[in-house]
Protein backbone atom coordinates (compact mmCIF):
# COMPACT_ATOMS: atom_id res chain seq x y z
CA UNK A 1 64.41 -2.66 8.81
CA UNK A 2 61.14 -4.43 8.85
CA UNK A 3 58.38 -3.17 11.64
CA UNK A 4 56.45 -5.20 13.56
CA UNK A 5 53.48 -4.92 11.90
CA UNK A 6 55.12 -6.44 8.72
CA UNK A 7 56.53 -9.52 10.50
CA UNK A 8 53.15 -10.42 12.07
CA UNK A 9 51.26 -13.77 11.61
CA UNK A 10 48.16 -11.79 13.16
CA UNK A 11 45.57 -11.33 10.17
CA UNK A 12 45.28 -7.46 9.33
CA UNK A 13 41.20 -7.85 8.72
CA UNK A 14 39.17 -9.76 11.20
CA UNK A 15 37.47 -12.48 9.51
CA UNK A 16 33.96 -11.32 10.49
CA UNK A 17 35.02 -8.59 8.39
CA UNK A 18 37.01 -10.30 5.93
CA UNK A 19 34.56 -11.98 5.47
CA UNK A 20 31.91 -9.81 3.49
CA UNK A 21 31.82 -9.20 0.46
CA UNK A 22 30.86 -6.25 -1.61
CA UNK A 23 27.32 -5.44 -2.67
CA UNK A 24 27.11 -7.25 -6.24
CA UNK A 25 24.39 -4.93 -7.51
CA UNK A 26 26.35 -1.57 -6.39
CA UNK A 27 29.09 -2.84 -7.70
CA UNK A 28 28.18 -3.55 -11.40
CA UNK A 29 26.88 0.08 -11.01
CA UNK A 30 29.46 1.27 -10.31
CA UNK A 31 31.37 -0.05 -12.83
CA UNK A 32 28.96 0.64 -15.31
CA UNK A 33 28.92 4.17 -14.50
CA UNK A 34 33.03 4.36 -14.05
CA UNK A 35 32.75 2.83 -17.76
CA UNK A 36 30.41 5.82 -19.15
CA UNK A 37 32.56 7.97 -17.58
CA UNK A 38 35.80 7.03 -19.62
CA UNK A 39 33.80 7.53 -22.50
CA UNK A 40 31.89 4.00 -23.94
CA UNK A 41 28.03 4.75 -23.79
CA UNK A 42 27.56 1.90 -21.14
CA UNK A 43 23.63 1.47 -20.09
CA UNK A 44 22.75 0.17 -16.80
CA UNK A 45 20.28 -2.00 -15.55
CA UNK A 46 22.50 -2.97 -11.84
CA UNK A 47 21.51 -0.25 -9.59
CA UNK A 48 17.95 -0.60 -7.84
CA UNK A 49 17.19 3.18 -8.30
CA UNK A 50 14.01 5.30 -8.85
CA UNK A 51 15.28 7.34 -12.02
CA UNK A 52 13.21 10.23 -10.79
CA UNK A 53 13.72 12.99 -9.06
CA UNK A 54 12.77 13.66 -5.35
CA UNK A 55 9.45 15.16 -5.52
CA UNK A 56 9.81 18.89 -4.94
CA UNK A 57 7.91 19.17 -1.87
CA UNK A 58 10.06 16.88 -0.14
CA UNK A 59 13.29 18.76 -1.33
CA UNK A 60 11.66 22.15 -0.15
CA UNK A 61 11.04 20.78 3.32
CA UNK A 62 14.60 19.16 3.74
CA UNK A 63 16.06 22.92 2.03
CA UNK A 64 13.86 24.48 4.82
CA UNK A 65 15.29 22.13 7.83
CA UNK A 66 18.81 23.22 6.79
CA UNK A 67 17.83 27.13 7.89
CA UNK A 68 16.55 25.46 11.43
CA UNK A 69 19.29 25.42 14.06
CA UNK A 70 16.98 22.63 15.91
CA UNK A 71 18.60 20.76 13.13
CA UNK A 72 21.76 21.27 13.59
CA UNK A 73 22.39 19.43 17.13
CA UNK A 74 21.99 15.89 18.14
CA UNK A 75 18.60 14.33 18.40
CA UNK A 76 17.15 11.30 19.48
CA UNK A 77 19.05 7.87 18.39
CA UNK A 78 15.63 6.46 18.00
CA UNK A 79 14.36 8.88 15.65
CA UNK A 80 12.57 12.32 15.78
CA UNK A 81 9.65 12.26 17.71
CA UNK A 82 7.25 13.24 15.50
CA UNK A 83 8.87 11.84 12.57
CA UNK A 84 8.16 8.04 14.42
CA UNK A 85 5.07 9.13 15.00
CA UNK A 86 4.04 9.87 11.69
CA UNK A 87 5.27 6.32 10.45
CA UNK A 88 3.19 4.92 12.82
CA UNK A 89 0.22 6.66 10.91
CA UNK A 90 1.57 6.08 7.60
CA UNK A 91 1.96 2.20 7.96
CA UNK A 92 -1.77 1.87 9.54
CA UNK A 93 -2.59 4.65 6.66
CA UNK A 94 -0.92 1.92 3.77
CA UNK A 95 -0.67 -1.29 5.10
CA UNK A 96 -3.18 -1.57 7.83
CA UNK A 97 -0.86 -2.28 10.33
CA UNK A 98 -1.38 -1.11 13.91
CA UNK A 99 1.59 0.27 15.55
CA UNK A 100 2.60 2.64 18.15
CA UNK A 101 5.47 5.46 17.93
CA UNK A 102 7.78 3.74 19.84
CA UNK A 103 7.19 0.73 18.20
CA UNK A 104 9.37 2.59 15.20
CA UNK A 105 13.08 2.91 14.70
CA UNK A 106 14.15 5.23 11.94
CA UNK A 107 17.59 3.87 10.58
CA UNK A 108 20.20 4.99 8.40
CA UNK A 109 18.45 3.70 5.06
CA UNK A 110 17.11 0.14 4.67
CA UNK A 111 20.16 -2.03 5.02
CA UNK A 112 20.99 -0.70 8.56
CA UNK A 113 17.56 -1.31 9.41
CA UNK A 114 18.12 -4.82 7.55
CA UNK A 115 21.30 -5.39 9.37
CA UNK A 116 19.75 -4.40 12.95
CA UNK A 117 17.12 -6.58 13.17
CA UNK A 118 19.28 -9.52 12.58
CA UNK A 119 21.84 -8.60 15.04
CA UNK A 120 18.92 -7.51 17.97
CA UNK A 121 17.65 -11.32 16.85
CA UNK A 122 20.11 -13.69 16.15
CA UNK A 123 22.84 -15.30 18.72
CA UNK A 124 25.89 -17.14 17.28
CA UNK A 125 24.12 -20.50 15.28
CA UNK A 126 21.00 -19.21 15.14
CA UNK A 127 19.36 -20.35 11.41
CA UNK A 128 17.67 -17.95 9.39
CA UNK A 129 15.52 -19.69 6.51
CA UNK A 130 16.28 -17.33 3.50
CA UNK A 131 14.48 -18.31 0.60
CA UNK A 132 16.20 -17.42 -2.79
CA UNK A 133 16.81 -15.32 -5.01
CA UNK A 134 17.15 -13.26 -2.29
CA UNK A 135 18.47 -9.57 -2.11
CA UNK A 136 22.41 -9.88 -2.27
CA UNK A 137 22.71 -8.02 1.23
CA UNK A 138 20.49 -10.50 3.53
CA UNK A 139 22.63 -13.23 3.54
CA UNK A 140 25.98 -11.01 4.29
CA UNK A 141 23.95 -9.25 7.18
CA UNK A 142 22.90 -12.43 8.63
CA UNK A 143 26.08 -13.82 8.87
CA UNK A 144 27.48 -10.27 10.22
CA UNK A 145 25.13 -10.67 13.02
CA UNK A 146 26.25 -14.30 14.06
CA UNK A 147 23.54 -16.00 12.48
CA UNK A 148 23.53 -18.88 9.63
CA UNK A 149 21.45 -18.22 6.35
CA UNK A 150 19.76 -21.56 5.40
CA UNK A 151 18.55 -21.08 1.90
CA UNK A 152 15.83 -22.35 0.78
CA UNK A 153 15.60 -22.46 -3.43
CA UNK A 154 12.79 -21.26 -5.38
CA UNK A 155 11.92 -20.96 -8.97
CA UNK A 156 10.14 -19.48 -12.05
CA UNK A 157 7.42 -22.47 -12.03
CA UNK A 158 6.68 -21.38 -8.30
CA UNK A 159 6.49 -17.44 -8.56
CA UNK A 160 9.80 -17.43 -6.88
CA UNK A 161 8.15 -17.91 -4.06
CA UNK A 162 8.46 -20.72 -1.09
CA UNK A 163 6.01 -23.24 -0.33
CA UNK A 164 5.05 -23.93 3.82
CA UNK A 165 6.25 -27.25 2.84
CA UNK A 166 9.82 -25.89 1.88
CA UNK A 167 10.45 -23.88 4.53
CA UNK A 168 9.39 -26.97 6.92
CA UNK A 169 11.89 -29.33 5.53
CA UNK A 170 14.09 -26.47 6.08
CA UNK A 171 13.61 -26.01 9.92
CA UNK A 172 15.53 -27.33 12.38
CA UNK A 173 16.04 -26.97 16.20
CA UNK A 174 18.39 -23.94 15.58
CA UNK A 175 15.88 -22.29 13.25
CA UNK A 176 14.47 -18.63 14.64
CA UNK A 177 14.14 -16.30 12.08
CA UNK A 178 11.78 -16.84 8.60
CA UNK A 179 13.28 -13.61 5.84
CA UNK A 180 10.15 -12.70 4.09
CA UNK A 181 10.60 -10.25 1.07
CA UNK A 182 7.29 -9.42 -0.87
CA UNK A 183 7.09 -7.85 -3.13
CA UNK A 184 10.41 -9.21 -4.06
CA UNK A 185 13.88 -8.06 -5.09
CA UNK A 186 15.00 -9.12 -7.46
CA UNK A 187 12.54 -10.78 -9.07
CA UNK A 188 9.53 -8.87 -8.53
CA UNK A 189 7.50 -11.66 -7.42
CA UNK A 190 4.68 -10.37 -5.04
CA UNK A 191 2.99 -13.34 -2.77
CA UNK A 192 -0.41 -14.38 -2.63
CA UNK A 193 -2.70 -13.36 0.57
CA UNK A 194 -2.99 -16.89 0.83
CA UNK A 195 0.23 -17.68 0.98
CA UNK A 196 1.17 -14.95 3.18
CA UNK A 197 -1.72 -16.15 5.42
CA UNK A 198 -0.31 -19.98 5.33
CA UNK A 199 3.60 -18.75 5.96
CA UNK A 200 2.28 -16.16 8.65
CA UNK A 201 0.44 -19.34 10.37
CA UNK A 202 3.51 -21.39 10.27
CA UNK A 203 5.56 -18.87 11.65
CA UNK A 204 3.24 -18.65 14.73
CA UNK A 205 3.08 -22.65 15.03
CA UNK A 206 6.60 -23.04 14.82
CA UNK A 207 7.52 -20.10 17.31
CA UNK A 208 9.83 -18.57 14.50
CA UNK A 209 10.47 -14.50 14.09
CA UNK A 210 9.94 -13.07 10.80
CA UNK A 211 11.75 -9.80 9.31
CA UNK A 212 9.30 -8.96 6.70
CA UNK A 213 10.99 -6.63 4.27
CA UNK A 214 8.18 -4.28 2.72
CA UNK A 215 9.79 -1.35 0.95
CA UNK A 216 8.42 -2.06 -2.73
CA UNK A 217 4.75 -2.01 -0.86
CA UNK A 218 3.29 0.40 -3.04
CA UNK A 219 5.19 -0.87 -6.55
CA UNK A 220 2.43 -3.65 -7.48
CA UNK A 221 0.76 -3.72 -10.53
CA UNK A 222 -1.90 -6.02 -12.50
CA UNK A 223 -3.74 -6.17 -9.54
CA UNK A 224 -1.53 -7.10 -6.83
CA UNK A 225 -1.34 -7.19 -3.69
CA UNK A 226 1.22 -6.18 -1.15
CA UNK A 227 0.17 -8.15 1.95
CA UNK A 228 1.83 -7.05 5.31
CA UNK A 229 1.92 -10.81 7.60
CA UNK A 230 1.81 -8.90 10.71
CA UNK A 231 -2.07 -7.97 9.15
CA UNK A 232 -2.79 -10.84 7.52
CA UNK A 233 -1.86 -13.19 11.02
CA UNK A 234 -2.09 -10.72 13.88
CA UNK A 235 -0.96 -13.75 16.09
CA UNK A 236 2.15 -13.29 14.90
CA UNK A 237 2.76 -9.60 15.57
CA UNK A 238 4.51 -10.01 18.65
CA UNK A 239 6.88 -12.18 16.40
CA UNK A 240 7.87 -10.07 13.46
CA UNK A 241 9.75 -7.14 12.49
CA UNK A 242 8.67 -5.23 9.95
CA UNK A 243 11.29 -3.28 7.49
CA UNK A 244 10.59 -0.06 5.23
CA UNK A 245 11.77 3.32 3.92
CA UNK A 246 11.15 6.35 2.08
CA UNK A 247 13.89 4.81 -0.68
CA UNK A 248 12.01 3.28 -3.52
CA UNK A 249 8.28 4.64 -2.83
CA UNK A 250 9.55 8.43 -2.59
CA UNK A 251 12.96 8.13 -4.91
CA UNK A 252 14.98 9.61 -2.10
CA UNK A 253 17.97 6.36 -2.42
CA UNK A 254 20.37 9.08 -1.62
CA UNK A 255 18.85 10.74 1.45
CA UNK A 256 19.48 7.46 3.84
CA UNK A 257 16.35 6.81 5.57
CA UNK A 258 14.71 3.72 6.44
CA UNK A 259 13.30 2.12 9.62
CA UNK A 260 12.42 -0.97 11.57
CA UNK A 261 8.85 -1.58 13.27
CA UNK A 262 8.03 -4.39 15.86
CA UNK A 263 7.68 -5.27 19.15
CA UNK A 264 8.62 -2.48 21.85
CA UNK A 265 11.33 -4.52 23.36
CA UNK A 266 12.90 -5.48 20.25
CA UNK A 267 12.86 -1.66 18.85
CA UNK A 268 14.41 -0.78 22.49
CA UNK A 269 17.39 -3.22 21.81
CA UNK A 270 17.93 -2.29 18.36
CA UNK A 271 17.97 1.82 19.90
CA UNK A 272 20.38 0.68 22.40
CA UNK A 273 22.69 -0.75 19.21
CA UNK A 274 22.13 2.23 16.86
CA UNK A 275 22.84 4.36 19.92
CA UNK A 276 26.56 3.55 19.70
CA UNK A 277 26.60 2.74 16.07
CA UNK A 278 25.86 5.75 14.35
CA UNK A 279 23.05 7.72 17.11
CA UNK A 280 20.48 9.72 14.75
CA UNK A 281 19.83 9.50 11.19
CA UNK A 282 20.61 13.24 9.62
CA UNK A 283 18.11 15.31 10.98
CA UNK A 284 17.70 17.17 7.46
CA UNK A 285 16.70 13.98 5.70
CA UNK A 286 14.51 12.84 8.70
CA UNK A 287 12.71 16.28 8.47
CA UNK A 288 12.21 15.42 4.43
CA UNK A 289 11.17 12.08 5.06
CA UNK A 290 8.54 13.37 7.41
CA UNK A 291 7.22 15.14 4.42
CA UNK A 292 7.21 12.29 2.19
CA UNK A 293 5.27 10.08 4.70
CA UNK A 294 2.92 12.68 5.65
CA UNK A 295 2.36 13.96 2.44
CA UNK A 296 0.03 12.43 -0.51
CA UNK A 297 0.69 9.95 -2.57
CA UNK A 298 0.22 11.22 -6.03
CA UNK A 299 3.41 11.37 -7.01
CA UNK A 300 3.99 7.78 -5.92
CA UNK A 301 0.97 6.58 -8.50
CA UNK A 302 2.64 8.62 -11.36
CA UNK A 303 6.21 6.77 -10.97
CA UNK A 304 4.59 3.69 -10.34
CA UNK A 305 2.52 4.19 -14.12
CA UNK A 306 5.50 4.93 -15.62
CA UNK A 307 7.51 1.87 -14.01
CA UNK A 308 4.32 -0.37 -14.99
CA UNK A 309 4.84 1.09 -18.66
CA UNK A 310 8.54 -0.09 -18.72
CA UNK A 311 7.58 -2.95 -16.88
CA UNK A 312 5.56 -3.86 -19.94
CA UNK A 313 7.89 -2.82 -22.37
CA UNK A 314 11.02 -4.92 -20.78
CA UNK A 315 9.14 -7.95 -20.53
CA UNK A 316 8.30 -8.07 -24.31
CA UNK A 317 11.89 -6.97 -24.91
CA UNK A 318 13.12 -9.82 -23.45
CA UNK A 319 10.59 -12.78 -24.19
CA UNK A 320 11.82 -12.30 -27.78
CA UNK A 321 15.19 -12.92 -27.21
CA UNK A 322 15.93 -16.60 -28.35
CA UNK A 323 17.24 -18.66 -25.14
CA UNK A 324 15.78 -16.04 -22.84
CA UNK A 325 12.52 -17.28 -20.67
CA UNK A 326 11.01 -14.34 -18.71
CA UNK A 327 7.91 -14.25 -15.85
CA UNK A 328 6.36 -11.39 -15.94
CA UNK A 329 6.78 -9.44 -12.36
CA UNK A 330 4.14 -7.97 -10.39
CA UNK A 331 5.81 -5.77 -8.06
CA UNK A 332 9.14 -3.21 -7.73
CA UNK A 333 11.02 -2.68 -10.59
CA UNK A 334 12.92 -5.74 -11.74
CA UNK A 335 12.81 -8.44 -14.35
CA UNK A 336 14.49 -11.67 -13.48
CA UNK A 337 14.62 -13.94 -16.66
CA UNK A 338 16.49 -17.31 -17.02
CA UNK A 339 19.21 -17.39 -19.39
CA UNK A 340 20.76 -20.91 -18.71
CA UNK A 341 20.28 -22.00 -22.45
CA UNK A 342 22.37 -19.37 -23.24
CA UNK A 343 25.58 -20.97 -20.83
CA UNK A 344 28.41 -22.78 -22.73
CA UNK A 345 27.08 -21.38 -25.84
CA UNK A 346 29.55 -19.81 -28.11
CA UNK A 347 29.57 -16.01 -28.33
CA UNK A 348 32.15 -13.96 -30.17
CA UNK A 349 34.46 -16.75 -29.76
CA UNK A 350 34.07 -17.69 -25.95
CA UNK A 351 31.73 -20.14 -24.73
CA UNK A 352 30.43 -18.55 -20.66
CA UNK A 353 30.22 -20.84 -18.31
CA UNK A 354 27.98 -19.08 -16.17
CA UNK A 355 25.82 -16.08 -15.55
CA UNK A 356 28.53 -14.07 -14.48
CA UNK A 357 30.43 -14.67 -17.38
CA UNK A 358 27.70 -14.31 -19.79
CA UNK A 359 27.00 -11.11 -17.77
CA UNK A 360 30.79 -9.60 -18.37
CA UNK A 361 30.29 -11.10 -22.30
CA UNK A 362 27.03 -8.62 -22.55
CA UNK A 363 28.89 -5.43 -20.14
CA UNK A 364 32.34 -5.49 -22.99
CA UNK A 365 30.22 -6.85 -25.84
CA UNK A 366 27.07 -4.83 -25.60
CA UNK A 367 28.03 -2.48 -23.34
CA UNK A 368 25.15 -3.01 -21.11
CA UNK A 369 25.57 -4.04 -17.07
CA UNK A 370 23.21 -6.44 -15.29
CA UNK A 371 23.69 -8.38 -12.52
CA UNK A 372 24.18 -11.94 -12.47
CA UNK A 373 21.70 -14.58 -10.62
CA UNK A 374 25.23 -15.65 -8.77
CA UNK A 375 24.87 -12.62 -6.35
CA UNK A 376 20.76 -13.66 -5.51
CA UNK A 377 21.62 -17.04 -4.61
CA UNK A 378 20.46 -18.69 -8.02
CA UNK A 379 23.03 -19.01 -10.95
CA UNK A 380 21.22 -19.15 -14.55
CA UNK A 381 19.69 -15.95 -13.95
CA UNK A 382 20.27 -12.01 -14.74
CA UNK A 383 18.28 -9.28 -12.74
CA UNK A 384 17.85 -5.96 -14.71
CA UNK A 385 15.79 -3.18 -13.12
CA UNK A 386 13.65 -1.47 -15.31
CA UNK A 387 13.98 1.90 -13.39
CA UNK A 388 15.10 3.48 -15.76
CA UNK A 389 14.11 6.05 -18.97
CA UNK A 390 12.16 4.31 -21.73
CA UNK A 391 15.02 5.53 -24.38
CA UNK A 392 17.35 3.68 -22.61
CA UNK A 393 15.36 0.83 -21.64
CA UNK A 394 15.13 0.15 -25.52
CA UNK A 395 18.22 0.75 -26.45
CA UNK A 396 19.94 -1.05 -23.44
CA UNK A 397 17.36 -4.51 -24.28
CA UNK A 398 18.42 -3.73 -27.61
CA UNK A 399 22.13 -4.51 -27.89
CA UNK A 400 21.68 -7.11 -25.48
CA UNK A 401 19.24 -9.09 -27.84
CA UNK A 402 21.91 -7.89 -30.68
CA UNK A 403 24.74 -10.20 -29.27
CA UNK A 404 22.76 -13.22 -27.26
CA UNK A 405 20.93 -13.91 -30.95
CA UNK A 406 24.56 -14.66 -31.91
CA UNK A 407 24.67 -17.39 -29.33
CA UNK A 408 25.46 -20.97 -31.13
C-alpha cells in the first residue's frame, strides 16, 4: 500500500535548500582523498588547508580547557568574554582597526560568520555586487540569505581585481552590499591601498555595506599589503563588516572558529541569529583560539616562508607548461592560471570542453585534483593551492605538465 508521503506532489527539499549546492573545493577533496584511500597515489591541490600542524602552544591550551569544568557548560552565544576581547586587541594589534569587544562575534568558523552577515544584511532582492572569481561559498550564502549576487567579472590583465568603474555600472537601486575579498581566494590577488582607498570611497558615496573578508591578512608576500577598508576609509566604518578567523593564519581549519566585527547593532542582530542557530562556538576551541590571538606571531612568519617558497616554486612549475598562462599571486596560498588554450584540445583521445572536464581529464589521467574556474565564477581557469609539502608540490605539478604537454 503506498503512504502518503509517497503519493505527495509536495517537494521533499525546500527549494531554498534545494537549492545549494555543495562546496566545489571540499568536494574535489574529498574525492581526492576517497581516491588515495582505495589505493591510486592521488595528490591534491582542492582543499584550502594549512598543511601544518597547530602550533603546540595552542594545542596545550585547548588540552588544558578540556580539564576545566567552566568549559564544559554553556557560555555566551556571542562569544567568551575575554576571548572577544582579545580580538578586539588583536585586529587593532594587525590591522589597525579600532574596535570594541562587543563589536566582535566569534562564529562557528568563517563561513558561518560569512553566512551571518549576509542574512543580518540582506532582505529578499537585495543585490550584492560580487566580483569574480570569487570564493565558491559567497554566492550560495548570499542567495541563502534572500539576497541576489550580481557578479561583476574580473581578469588576469586587471589583478583579478574590480575597477570603481565596474562596480558602478554594476549598481542599481536594489544594490546594498559591495563583497570585498583581499587578499583573495582563489586567486591570491591582494589589492592596492589605492584601490582599497577608491572602492572604500565609493562605498561611502553610494551608501553601500561592505563585508570585507580578511582571513589571508597575514599571507602576503613580495611586499604586499593587506589593507583593511574600514582603516583605509574610516567613513565607512559604520558601513562594513569585517570577517576573520584563526583558520588559515594559525592552521587550526579543523577547530571551527571564526568571527564577524562591525557595527554594535549589526553584531547584536547577528547574536540574536546565532543565538538560535547553533548558541556558542565549542568552548575548548574558543579557549585555543584565545591563545592563538594572544600569542606571538612567529610561527605565523615561519608558515608563511615556507608557503612563499612553494609559492615560488608552483609558479615556475606552471609557467612552463605549454598552454598554461600564470600571474604570479601575492597573497594566501593559491595559484589561479588560465588554461583555456588547453579546451577542445585533444588529450588521450577526448577533446574537454571545459575546465571541469579538463579538470576530471588531469584527476583519472594524472591523478592529481584541482578545482575548476566553473566553481569561482570564471570558466577557463583551475585554482590549485600550494599548501601543501614541497615533495608533493613537485610531483603533483609534475604529472600534470606530463599529460597537458600531450595536448594537440
Amino acid at each position: 500500500m503506498a503512504t502518503a508521503s509517497s503519493t505527495s506532489t509536495r517537494p521533499r527539499i525546500s527549494a531554498r535548500i534545494g537549492g545549494i549546492t555543495e562546496s566545489a573545493t571540499l568536494a574535489v577533496d574529498a574525492k581526492a582523498k576517497a581516491l588515495k584511500a582505495a589505493g591510486r597515489p592521488v595528490i591534491g591541490f582542492g582543499a584550502g588547508e594549512p598543511d601544518f600542524p597547530t602550533p603546540d602552544a595552542i594545542v596545550a591550551a585547548a588540552q588544558a580547557a578540556c580539564a576545566d569544568p567552566r568549559n564544559h557548560r554553556y557560555s555566551p552565544a556571542a562569544g567568551l568574554p575575554e576571548l572577544r576581547e582579545a580580538i578586539a586587541v588583536k585586529t587593532k594589534r594587525d590591522s589597525g582597526y579600532d574596535i570594541a569587544a562587543n563589536q566582535v562575534l566569534v562564529t562557528n568558523g568563517g563561513k558561518q560568520a560569512v553566512y551571518q552577515a549576509f542574512a543580518t544584511l540582506l532582505d529578499p532582492g537585495d543585490e550584492v555586487l560580487l566580483p569574480a572569481p570569487y570564493w565558491t561559498t559567497y554566492p550560495e550564502a548570499i542567495a541563502l540569505a534572500g539576497g541576489v549576487p550580481v557578479v561583476v567579472q574580473t581578469g588576469p590583465e586587471a589583478d583579478y581585481m574590480p575597477s570603481v568603474e565596474q562596480l558602478d555600472a554594476a549598481r542599481t537601486e536594489r544594490t546594498k552590499v559591495l563583497l570585498w575579498c583581499s587578499p583573495s581566494n582563489p586567486t591570491g590577488a591582494v589589492a592596492s591601498r589605492e584601490l582599497t582607498e577608491a572602492v572604500g570611497r565609493w562605498a561611502v558615496e553610494n551608501d553601500i555595506w561592505v563585508i570585507t573578508d580578511e582571513i589571508y591578512e597575514h599571507l602576503v608576500y613580495d611586499g604586499a599589503e593587506a589593507v583593511s577598508m574600514p582603516v583605509a576609509v574610516p567613513d565607512l566604518a559604520d558601513r562594513c563588516v569585517v570577517l576573520n578567523g584563526v583558520a588559515k593564519t594559525y592552521a587550526m581549519t579543523g577547530w571551527r572558529v571564526g568571527w564577524m566585527a562591525g557595527p554594535a547593532d549589526v553584531i547584536k542582530a547577528a547574536t540574536n541569529l546565532q543565538s538560535h542557530l547553533s548558541s556558542n562556538v565549542a568552548n575548548v576551541s574558543q579557549r585555543a583560539a584565545l591563545e592563538a590571538v594572544s600569542g606571538p606571531l612567529d610561527a605565523v612568519a615561519e608558515m608563511r616562508a615556507a608557503f612563499d617558497r612553494r609559492r615560488r616554486l608552483m609558479v615556475e612549475l606552471l609557467a612552463a607548461i605549454p598552454g598554461v598562462q600564470v600571474p604570479t599571486p601575492r597573497g594566501a596560498f593559491y595559484a589561479y592560471p588560465s588554461v583555456q588554450e588547453l579546451i577542445g584540445r585533444e588529450i588521450r583521445g577526448s577533446r574537454p570542453q571545459s575546465s571541469v572536464e579538463l579538470a576530471a581529464a588531469v584527476l583519472e589521467h594524472a591523478e592529481v585534483a584541482v578545482v575548476p574556474g566553473e566553481a569561482f565564477g570564471t570558466p577557463g581557469f583551475f585554482r590549485l593551492s600550494y599548501a601543501l609539502g614541497d615533495d608533493d608540490l613537485r610531483t603533483g605539478v609534475g604529472r600534470m605538465a606530463e599529460l597537458l604537454a600531450e595536448a594537440k
